[in-house]
Protein backbone atom coordinates (compact mmCIF):
# COMPACT_ATOMS: atom_id res chain seq x y z
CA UNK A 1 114.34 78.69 52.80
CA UNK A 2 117.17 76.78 53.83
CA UNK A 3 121.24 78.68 54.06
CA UNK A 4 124.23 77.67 53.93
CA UNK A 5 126.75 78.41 56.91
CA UNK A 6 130.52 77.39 57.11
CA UNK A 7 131.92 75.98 60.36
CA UNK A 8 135.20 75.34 61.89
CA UNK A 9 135.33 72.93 64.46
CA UNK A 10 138.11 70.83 66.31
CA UNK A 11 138.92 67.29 64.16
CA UNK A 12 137.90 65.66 67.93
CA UNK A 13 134.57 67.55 67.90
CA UNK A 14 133.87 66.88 64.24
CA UNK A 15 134.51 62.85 65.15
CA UNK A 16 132.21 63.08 68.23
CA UNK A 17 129.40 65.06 66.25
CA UNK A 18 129.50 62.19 63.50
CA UNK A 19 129.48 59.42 65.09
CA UNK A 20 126.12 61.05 67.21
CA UNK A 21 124.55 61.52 64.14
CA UNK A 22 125.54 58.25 62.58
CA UNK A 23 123.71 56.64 66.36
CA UNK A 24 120.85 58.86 65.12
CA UNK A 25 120.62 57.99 61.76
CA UNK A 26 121.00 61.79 60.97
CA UNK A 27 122.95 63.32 58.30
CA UNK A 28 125.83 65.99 60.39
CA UNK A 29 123.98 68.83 58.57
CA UNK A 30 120.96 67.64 60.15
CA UNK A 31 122.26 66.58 63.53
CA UNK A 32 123.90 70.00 64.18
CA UNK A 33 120.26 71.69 63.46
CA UNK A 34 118.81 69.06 65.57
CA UNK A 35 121.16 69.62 68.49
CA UNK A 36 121.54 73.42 68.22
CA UNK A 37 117.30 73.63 68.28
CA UNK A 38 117.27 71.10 71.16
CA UNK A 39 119.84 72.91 73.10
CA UNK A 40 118.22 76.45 72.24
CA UNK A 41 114.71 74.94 73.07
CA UNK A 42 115.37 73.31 76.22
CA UNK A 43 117.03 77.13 77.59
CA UNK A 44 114.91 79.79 78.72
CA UNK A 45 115.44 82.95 77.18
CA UNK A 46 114.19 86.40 77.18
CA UNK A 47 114.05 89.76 75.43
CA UNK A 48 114.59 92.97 77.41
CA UNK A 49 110.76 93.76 77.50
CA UNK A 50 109.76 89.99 78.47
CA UNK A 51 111.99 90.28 81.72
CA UNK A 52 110.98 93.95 82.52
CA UNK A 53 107.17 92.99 82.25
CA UNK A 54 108.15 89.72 84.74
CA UNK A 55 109.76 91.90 86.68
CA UNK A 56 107.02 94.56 87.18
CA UNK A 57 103.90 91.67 87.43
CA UNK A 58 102.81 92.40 91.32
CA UNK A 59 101.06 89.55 90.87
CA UNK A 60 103.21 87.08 90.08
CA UNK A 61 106.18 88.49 92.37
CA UNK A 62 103.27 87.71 95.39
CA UNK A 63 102.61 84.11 94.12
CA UNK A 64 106.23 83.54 94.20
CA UNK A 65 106.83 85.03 97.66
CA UNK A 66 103.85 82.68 98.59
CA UNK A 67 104.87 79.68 96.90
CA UNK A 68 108.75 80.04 98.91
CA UNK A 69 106.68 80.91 102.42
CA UNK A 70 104.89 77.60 101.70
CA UNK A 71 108.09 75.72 100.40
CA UNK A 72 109.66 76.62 103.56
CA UNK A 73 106.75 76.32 106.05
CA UNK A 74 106.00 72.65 104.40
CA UNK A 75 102.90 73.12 102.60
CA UNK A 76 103.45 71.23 99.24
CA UNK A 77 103.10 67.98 97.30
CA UNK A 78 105.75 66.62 95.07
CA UNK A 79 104.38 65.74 91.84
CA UNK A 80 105.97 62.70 90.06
């Protein structure tokens, strides 16, 4: 189910967000969605319990520690 949502934004910001979505071929409705879910989707985020169960994995706090001792000692490929 779609909603409604009333935003205020600068006259500049408005002109730079239309013209993006006119380059897109997007409506600004749609553009704004598509930006906001690109932007959200591209960040990592986290709850509380996520991060404390990252934070408590023994195992992958040793991998890490590995993977930096073998960063630093030279012992990895770069992957294009």
């Amino acid at each position: 189910m779609t909603k409604t949502v009333t935003l205020r934004i600068d006259e500049e910001v408005y002109k730079i967000i239309k013209f993006a979505a006119q380059g897109d071929k997007r409506t600004i409705s749609n553009f704004i969605e598509y930006a906001t879910m690109n932007y959200l989707s591209s960040n990592s985020y986290v709850s509380d319990n996520e991060m404390d169960e990252i934070v408590n994995d023994d195992n992958l706090k040793k991998g890490l520690k590995k993977g930096l001792q073998d960063i630093k000692k030279g012992k990895y490929i770069v992957v294009s």
